[in-house]
Every structure is written in structure tokens, then in C-alpha cells.
PDB file of N, CA and C in Angstrom:
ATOM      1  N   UNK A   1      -1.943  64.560 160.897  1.00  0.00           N
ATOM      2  CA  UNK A   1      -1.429  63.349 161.493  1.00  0.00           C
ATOM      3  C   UNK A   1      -0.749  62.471 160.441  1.00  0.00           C
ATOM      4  N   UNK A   2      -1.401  62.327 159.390  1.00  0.00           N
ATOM      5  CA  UNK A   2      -0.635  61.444 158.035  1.00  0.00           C
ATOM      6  C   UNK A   2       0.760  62.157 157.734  1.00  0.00           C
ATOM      7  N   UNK A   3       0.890  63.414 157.768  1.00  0.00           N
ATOM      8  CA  UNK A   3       2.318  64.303 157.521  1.00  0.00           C
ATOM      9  C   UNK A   3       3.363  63.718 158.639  1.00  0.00           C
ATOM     10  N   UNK A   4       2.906  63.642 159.682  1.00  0.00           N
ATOM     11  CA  UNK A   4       3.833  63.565 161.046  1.00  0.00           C
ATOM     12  C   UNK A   4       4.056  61.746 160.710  1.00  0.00           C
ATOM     13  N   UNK A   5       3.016  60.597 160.491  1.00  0.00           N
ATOM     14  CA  UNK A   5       3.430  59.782 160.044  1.00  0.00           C
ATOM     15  C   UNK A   5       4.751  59.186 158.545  1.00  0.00           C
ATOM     16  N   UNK A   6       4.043  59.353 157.801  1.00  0.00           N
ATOM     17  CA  UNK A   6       4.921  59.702 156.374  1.00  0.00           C
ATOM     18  C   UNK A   6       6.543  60.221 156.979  1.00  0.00           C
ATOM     19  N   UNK A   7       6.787  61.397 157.614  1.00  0.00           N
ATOM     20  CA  UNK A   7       7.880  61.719 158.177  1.00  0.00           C
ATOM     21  C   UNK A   7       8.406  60.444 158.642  1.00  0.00           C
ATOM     22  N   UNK A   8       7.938  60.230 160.065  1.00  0.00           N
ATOM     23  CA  UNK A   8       8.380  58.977 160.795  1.00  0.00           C
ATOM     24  C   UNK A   8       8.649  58.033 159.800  1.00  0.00           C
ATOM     25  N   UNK A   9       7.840  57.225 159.136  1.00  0.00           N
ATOM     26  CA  UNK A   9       8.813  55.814 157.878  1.00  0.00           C
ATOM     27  C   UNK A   9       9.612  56.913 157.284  1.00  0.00           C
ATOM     28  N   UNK A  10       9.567  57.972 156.658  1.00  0.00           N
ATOM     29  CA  UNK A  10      10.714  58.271 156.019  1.00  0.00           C
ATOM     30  C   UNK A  10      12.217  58.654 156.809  1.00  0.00           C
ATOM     31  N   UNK A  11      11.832  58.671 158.012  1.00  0.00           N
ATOM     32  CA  UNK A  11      13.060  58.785 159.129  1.00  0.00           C
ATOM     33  C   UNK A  11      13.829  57.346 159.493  1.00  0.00           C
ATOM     34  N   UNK A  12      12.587  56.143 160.124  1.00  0.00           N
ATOM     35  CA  UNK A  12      13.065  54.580 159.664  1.00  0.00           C
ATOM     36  C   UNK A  12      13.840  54.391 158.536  1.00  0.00           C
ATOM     37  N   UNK A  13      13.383  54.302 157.899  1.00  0.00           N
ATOM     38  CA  UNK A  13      14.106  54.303 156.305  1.00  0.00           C
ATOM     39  C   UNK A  13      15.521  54.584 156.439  1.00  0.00           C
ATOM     40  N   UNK A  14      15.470  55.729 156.463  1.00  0.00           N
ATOM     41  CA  UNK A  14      16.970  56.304 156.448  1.00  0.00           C
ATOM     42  C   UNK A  14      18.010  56.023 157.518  1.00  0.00           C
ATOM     43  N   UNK A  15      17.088  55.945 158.856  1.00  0.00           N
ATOM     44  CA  UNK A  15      17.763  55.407 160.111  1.00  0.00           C
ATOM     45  C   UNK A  15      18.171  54.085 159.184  1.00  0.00           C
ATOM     46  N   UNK A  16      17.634  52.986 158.848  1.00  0.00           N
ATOM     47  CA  UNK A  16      17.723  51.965 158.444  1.00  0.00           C
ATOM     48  C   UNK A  16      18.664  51.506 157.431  1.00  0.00           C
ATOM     49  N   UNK A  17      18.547  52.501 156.555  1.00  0.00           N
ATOM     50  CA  UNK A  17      20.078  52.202 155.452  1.00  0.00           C
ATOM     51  C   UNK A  17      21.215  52.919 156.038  1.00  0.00           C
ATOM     52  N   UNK A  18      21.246  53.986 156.987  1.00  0.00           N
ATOM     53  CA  UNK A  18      22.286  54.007 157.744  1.00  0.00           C
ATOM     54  C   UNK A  18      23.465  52.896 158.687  1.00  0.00           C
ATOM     55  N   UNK A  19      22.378  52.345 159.100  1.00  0.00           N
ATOM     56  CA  UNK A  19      22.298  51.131 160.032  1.00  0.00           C
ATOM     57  C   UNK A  19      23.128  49.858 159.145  1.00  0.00           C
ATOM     58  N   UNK A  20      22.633  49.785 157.567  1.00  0.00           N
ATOM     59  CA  UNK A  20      23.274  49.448 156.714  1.00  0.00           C
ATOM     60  C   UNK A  20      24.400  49.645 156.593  1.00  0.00           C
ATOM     61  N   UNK A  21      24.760  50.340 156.110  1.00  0.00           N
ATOM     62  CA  UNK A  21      25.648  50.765 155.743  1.00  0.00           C
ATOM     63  C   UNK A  21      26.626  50.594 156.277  1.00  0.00           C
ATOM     64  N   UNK A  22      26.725  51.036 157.880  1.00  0.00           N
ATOM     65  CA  UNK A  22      27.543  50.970 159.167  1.00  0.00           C
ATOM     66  C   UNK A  22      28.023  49.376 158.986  1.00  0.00           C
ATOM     67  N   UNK A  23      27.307  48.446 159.262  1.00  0.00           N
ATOM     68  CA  UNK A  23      27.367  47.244 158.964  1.00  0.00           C
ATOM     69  C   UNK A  23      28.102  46.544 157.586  1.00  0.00           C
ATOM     70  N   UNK A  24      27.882  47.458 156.463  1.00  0.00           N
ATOM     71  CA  UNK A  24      28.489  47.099 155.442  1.00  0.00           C
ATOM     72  C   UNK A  24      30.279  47.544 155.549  1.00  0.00           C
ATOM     73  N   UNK A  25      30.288  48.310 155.876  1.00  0.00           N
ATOM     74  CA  UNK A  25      31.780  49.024 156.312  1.00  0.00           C
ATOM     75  C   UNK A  25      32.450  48.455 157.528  1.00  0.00           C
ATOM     76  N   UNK A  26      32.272  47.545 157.923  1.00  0.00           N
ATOM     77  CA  UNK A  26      32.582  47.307 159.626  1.00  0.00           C
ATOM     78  C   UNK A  26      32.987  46.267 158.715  1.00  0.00           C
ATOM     79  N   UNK A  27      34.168  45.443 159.987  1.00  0.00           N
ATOM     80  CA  UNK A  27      34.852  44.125 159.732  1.00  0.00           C
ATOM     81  C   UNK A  27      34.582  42.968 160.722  1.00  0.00           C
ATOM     82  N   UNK A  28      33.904  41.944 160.636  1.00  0.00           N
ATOM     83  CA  UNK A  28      33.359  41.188 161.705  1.00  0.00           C
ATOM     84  C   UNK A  28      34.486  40.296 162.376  1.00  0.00           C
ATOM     85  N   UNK A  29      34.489  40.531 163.638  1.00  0.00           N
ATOM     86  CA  UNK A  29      35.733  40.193 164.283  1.00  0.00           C
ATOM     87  C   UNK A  29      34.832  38.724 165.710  1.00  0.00           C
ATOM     88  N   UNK A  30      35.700  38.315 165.821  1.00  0.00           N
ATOM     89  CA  UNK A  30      35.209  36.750 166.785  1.00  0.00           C
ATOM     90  C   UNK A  30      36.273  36.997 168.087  1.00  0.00           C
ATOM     91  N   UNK A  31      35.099  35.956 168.085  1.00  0.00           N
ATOM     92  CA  UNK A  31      34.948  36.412 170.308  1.00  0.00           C
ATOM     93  C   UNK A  31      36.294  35.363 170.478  1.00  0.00           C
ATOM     94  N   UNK A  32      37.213  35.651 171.030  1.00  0.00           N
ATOM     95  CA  UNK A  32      38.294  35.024 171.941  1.00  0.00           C
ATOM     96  C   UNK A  32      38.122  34.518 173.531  1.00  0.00           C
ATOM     97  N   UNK A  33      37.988  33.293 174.027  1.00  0.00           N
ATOM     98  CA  UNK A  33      37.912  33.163 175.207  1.00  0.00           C
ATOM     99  C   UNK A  33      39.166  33.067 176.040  1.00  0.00           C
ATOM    100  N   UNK A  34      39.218  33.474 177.041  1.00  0.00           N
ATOM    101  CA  UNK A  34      40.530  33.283 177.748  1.00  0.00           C
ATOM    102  C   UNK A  34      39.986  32.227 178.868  1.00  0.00           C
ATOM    103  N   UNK A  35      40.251  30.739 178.602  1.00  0.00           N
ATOM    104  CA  UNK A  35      39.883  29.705 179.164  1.00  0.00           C
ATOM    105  C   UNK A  35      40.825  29.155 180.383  1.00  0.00           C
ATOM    106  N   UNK A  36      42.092  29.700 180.242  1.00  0.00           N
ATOM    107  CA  UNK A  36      42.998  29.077 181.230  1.00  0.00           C
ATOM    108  C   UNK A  36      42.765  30.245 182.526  1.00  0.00           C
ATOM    109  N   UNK A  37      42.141  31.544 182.321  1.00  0.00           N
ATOM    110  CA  UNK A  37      41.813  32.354 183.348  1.00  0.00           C
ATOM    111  C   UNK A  37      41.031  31.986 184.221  1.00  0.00           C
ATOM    112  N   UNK A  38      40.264  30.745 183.842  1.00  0.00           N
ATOM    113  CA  UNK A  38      39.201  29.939 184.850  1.00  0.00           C
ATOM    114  C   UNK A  38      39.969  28.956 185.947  1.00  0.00           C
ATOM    115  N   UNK A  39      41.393  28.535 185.436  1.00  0.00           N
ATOM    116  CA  UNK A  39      41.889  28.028 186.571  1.00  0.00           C
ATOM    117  C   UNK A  39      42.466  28.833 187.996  1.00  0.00           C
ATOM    118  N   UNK A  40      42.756  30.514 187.424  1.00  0.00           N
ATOM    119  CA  UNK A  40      43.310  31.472 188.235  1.00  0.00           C
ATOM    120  C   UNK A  40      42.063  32.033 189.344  1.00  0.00           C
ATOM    121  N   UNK A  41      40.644  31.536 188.545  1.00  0.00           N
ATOM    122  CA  UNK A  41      39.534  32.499 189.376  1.00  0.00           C
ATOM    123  C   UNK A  41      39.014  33.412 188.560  1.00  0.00           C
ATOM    124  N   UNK A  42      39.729  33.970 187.687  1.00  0.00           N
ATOM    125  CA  UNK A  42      39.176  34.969 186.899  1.00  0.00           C
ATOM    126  C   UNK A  42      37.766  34.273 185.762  1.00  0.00           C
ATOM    127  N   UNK A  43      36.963  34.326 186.271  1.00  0.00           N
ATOM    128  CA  UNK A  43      35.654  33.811 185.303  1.00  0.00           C
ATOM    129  C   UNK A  43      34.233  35.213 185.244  1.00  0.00           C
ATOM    130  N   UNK A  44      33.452  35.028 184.310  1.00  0.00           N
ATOM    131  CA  UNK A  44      32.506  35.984 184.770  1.00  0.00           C
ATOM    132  C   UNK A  44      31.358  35.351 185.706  1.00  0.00           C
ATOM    133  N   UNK A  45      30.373  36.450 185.871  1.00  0.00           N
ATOM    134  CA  UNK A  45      29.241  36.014 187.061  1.00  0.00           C
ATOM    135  C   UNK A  45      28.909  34.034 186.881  1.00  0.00           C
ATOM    136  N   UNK A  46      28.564  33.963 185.962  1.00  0.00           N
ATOM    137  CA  UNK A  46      28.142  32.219 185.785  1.00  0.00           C
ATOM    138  C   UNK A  46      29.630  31.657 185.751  1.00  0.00           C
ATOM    139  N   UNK A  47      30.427  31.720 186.214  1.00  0.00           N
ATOM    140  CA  UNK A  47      31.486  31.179 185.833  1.00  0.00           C
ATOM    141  C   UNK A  47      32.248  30.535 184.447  1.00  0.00           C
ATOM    142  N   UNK A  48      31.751  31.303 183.623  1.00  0.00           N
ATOM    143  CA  UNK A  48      31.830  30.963 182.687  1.00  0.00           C
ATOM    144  C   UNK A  48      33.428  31.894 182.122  1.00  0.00           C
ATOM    145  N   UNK A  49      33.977  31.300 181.107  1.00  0.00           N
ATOM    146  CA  UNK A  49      35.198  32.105 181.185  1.00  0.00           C
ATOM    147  C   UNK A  49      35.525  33.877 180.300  1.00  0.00           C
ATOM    148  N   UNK A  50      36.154  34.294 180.813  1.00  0.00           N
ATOM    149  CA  UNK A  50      36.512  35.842 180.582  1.00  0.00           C
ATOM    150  C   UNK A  50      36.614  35.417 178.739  1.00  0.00           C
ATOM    151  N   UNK A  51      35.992  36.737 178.164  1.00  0.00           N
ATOM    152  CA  UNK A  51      36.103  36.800 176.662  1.00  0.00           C
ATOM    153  C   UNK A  51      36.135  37.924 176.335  1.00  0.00           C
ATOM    154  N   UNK A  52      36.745  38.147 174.830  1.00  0.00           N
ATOM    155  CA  UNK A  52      36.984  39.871 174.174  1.00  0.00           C
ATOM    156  C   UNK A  52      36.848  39.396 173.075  1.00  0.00           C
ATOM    157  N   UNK A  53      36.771  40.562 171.884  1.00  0.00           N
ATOM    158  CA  UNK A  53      36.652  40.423 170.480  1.00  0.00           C
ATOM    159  C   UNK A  53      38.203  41.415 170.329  1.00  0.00           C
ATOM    160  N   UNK A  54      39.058  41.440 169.699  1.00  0.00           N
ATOM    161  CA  UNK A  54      40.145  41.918 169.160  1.00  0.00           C
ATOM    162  C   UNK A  54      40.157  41.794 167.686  1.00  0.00           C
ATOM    163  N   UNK A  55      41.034  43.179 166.999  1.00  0.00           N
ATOM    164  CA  UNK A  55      41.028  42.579 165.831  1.00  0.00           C
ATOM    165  C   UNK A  55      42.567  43.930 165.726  1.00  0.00           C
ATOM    166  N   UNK A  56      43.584  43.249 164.959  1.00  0.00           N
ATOM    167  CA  UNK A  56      45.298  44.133 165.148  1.00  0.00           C
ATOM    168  C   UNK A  56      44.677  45.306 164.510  1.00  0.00           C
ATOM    169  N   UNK A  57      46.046  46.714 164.411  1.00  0.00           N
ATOM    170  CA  UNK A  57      45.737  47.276 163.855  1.00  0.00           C
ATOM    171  C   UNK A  57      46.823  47.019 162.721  1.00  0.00           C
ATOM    172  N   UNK A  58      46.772  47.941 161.803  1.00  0.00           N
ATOM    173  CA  UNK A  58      47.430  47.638 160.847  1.00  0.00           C
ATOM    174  C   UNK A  58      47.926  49.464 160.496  1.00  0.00           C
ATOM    175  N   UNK A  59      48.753  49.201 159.155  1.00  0.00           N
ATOM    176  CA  UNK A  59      50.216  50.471 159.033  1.00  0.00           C
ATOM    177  C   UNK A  59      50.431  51.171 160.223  1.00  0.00           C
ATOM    178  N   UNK A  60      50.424  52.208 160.110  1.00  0.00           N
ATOM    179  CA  UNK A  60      51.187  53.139 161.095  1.00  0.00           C
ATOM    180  C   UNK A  60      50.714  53.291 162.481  1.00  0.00           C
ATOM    181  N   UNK A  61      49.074  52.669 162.772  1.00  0.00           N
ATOM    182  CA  UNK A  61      48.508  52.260 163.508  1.00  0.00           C
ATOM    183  C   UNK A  61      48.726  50.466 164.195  1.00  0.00           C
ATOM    184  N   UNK A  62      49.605  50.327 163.933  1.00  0.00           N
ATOM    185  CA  UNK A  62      50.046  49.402 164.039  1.00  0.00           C
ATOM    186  C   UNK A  62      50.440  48.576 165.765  1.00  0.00           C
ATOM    187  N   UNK A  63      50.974  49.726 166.342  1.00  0.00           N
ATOM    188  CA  UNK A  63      51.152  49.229 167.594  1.00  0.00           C
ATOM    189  C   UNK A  63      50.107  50.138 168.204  1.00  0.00           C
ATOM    190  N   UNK A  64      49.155  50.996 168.213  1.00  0.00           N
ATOM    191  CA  UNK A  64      47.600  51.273 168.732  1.00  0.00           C
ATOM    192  C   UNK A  64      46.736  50.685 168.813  1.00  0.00           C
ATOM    193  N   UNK A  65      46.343  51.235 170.395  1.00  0.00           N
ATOM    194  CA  UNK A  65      45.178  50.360 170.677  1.00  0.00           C
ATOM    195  C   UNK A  65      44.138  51.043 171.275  1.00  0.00           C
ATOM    196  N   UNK A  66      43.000  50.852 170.861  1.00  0.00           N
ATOM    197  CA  UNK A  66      41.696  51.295 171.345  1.00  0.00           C
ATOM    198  C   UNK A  66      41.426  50.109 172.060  1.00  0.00           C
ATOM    199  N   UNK A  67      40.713  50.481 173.454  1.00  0.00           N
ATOM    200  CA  UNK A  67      40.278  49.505 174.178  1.00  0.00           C
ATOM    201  C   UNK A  67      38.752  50.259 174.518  1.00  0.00           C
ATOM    202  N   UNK A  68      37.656  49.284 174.061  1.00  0.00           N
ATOM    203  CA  UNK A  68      36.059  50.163 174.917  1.00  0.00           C
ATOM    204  C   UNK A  68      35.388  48.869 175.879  1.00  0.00           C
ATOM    205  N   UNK A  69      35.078  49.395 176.274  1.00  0.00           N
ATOM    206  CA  UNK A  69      34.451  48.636 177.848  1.00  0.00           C
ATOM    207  C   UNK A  69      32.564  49.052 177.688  1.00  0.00           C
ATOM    208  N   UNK A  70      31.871  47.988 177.424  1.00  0.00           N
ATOM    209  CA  UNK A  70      30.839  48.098 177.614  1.00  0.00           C
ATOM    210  C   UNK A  70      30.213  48.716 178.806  1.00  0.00           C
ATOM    211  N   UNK A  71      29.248  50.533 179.139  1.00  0.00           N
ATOM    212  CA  UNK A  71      28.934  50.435 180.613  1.00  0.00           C
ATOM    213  C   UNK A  71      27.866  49.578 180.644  1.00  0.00           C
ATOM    214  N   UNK A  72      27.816  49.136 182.412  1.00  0.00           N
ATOM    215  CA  UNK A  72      26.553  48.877 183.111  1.00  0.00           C
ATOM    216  C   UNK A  72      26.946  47.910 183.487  1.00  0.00           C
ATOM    217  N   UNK A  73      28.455  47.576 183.492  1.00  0.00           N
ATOM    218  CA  UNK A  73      29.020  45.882 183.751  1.00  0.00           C
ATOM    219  C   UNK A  73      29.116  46.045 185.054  1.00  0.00           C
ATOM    220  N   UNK A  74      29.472  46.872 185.803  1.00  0.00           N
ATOM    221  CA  UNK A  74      29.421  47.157 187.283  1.00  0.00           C
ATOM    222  C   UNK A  74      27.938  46.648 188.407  1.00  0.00           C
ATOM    223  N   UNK A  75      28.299  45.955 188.928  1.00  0.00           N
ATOM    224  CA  UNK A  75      27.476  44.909 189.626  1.00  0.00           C
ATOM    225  C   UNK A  75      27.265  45.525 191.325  1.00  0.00           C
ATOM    226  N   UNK A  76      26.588  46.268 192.126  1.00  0.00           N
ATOM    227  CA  UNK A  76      26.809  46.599 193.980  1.00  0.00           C
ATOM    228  C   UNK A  76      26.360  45.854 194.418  1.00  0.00           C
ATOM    229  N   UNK A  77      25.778  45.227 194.419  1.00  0.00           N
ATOM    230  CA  UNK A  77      24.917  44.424 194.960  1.00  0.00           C
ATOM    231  C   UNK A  77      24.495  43.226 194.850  1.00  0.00           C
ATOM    232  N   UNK A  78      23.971  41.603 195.654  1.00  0.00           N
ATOM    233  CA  UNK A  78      24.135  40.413 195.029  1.00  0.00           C
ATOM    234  C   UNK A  78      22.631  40.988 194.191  1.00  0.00           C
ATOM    235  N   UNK A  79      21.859  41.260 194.160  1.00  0.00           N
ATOM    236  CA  UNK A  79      20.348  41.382 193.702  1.00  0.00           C
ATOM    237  C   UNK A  79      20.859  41.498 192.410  1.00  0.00           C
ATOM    238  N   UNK A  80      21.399  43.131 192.037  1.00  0.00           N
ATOM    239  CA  UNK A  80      22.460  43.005 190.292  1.00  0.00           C
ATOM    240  C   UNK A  80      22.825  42.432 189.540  1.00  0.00           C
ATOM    241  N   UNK A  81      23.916  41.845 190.930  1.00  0.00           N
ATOM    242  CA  UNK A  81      24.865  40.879 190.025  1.00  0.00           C
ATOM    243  C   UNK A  81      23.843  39.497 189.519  1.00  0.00           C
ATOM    244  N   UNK A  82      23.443  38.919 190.365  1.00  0.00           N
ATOM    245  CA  UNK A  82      22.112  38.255 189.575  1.00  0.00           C
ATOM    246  C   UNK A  82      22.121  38.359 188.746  1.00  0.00           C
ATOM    247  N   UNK A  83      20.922  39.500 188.756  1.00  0.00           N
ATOM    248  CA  UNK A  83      20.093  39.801 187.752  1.00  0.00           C
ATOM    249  C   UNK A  83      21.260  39.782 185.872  1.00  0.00           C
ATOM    250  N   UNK A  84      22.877  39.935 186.264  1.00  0.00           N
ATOM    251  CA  UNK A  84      23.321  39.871 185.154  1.00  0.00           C
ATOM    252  C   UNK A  84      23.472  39.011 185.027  1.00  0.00           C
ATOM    253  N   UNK A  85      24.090  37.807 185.494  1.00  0.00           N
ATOM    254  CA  UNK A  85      24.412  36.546 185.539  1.00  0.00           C
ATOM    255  C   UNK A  85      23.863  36.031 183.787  1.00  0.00           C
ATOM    256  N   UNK A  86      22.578  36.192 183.265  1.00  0.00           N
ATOM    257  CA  UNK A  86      22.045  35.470 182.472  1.00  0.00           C
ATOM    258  C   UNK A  86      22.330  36.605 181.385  1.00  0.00           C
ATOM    259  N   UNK A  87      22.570  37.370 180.942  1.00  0.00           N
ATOM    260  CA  UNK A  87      22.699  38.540 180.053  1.00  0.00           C
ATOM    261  C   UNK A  87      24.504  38.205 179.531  1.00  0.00           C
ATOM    262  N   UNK A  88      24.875  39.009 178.848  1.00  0.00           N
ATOM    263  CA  UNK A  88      25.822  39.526 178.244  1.00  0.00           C
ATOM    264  C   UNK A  88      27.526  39.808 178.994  1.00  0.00           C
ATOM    265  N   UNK A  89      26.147  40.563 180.390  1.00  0.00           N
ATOM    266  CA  UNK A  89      27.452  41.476 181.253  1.00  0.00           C
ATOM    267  C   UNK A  89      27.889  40.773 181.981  1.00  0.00           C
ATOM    268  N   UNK A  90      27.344  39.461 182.375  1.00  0.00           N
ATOM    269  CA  UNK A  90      27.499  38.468 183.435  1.00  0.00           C
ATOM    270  C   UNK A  90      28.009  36.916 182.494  1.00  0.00           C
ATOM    271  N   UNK A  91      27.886  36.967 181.601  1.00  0.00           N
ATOM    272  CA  UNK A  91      28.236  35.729 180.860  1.00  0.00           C
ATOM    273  C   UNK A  91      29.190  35.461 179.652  1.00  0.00           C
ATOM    274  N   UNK A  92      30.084  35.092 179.508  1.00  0.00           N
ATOM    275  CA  UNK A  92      30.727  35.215 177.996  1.00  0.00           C
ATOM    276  C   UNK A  92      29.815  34.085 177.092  1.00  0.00           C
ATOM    277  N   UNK A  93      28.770  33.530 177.428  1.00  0.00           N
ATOM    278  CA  UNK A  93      28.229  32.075 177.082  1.00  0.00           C
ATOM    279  C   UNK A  93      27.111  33.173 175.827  1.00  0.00           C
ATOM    280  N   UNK A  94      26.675  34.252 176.472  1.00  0.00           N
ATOM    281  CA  UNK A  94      25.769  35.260 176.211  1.00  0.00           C
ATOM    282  C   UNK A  94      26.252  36.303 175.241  1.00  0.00           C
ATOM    283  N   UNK A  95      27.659  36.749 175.436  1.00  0.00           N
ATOM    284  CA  UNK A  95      27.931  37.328 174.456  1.00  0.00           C
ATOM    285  C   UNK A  95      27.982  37.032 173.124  1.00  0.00           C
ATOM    286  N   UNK A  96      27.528  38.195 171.720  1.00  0.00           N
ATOM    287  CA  UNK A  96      27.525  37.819 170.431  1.00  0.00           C
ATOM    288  C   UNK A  96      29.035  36.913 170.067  1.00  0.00           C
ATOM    289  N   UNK A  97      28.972  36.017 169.157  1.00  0.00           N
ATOM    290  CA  UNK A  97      30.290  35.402 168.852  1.00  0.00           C
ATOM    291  C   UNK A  97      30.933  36.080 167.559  1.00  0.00           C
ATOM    292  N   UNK A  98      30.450  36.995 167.138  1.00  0.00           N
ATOM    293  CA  UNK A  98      31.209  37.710 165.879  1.00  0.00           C
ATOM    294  C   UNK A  98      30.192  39.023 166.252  1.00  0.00           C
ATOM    295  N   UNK A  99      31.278  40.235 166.170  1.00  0.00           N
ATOM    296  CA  UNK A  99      31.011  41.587 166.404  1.00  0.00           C
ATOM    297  C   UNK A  99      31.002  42.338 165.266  1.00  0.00           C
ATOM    298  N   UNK A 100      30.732  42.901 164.643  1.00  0.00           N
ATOM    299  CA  UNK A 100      30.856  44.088 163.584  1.00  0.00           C
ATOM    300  C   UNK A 100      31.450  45.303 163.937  1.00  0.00           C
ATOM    301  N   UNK A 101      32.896  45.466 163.754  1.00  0.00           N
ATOM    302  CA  UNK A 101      33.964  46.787 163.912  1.00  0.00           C
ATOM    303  C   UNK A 101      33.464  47.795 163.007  1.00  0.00           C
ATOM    304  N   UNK A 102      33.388  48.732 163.346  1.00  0.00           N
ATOM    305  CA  UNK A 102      33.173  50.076 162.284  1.00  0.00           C
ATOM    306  C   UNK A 102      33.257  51.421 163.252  1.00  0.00           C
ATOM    307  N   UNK A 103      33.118  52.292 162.088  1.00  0.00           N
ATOM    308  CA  UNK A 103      33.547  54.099 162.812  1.00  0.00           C
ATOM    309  C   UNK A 103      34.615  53.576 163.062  1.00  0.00           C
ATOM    310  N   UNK A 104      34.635  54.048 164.608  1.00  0.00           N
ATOM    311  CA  UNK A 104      36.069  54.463 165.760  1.00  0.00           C
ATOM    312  C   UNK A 104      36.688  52.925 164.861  1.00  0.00           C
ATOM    313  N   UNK A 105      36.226  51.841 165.290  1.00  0.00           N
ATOM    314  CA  UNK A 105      36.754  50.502 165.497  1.00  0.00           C
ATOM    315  C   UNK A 105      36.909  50.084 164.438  1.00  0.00           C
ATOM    316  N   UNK A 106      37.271  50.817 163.380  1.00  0.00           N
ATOM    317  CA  UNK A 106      37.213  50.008 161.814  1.00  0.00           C
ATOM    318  C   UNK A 106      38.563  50.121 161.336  1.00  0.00           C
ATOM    319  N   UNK A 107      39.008  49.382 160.873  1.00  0.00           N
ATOM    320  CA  UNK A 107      40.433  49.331 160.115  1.00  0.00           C
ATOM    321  C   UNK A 107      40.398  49.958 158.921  1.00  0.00           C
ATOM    322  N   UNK A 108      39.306  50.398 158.142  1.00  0.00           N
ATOM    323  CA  UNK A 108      39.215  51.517 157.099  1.00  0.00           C
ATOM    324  C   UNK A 108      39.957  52.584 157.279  1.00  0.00           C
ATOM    325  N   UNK A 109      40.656  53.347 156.508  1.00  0.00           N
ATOM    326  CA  UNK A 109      40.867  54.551 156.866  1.00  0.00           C
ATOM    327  C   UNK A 109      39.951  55.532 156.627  1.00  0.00           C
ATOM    328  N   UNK A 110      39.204  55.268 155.642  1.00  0.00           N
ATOM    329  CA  UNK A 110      37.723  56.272 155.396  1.00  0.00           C
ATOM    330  C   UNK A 110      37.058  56.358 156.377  1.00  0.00           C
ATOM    331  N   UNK A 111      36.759  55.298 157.598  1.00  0.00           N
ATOM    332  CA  UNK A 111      36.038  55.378 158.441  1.00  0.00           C
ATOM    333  C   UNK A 111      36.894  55.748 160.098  1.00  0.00           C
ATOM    334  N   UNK A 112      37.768  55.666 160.136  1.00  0.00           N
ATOM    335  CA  UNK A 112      39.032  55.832 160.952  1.00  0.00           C
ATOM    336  C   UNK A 112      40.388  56.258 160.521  1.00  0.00           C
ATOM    337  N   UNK A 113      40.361  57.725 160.455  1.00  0.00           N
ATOM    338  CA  UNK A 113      41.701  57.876 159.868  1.00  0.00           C
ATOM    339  C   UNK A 113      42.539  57.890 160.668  1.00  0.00           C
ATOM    340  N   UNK A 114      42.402  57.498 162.328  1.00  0.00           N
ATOM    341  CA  UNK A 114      43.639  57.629 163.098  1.00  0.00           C
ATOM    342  C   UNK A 114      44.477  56.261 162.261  1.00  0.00           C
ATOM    343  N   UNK A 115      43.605  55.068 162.000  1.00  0.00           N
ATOM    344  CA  UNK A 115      44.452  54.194 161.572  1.00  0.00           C
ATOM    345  C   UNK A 115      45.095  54.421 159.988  1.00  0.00           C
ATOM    346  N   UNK A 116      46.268  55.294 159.901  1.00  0.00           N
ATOM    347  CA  UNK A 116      46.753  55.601 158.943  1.00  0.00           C
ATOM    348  C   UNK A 116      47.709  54.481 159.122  1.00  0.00           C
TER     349      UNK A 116
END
């Protein structure tokens, strides 16, 4: 049982400076609100207004764009949609205000070589 433990922290660990790392290589990018979309209707569940994190690309990647869509934002039902209302998927009030880009989403080329 101590072997199978010992493993496990030594798996944390490494999960953990991975986790690092990722974070150290990523570029922290800020939340944009689109505030005049609240006069059109377009708001999320709390009415609060529509938001994204963007960040350009740069050289030859330049006019590319990756777009990712968080799942589970899809709401059937009022019970759901509720239930998001106070979370992330339902609120821009909720979403983080600075994101950490990395891998796919990193302007590195070490970490993304589409962005050459």
C-alpha cells in the first residue's frame, strides 16, 4: 500500500509542474465585454452582457483564427438554464477576467507551430 501511495505524490508532483509549466508558457489574455449587445437583446442568462477573451495572431498566422467554445453552454430546459444563470455558462459577471493561452492557443511557436 505505501508503494501504490509514494507512486500517487510522485504522479501529483509531476501532474503539478506540468500544470506549471503550461501556465508558464501561456500568455494571459483579458476578458472583453461586448456591452452595446445588451441594447440589441443579446445578453447572457442574468442579463448580464456577452464576453470573450481574444488575443491577434501574429506573422504568417496573422489573419487565423482559432475560435473554441466552451461545452455544456447549451441550456433545454428552464430548470438548466437556471441552474447556469449563477456559474460561468450563464454569466459573463462569473467568468475568469484574465485567461491563460497556451498549447493550441499560444502565440509561441514552440508551443503552436501553426502560428508560424
Amino acid at each position: 500500500m505505501g508503494d501504490a501511495r509514494m507512486f500517487g505524490q510522485r504522479m501529483f508532483v509531476v501532474a503539478s509542474l506540468l500544470v506549471l509549466l503550461l501556465r508558464a508558457e501561456g500568455i494571459n489574455v483579458g476578458i472583453t465585454y461586448v456591452t452595446e449587445a445588451v441594447a440589441k437583446g443579446a445578453v447572457c442568462l442574468d442579463g448580464s452582457p456577452p464576453a470573450y477573451h481574444f488575443s491577434a495572431g501574429s506573422g504568417a498566422g496573422i489573419n487565423n483564427w482559432l475560435v473554441h467554445f466552451e461545452g455544456g453552454g447549451w441550456c433545454n430546459n428552464v430548470t438548466t438554464c437556471l441552474s447556469r444563470t449563477d456559474t460561468r455558462l450563464g454569466s459573463s459577471r462569473k467568468m475568469l477576467k484574465v485567461v491563460a493561452f497556451s498549447g493550441i492557443l499560444s502565440n509561441k511557436q514552440t508551443l503552436n507551430p501553426g502560428n508560424l
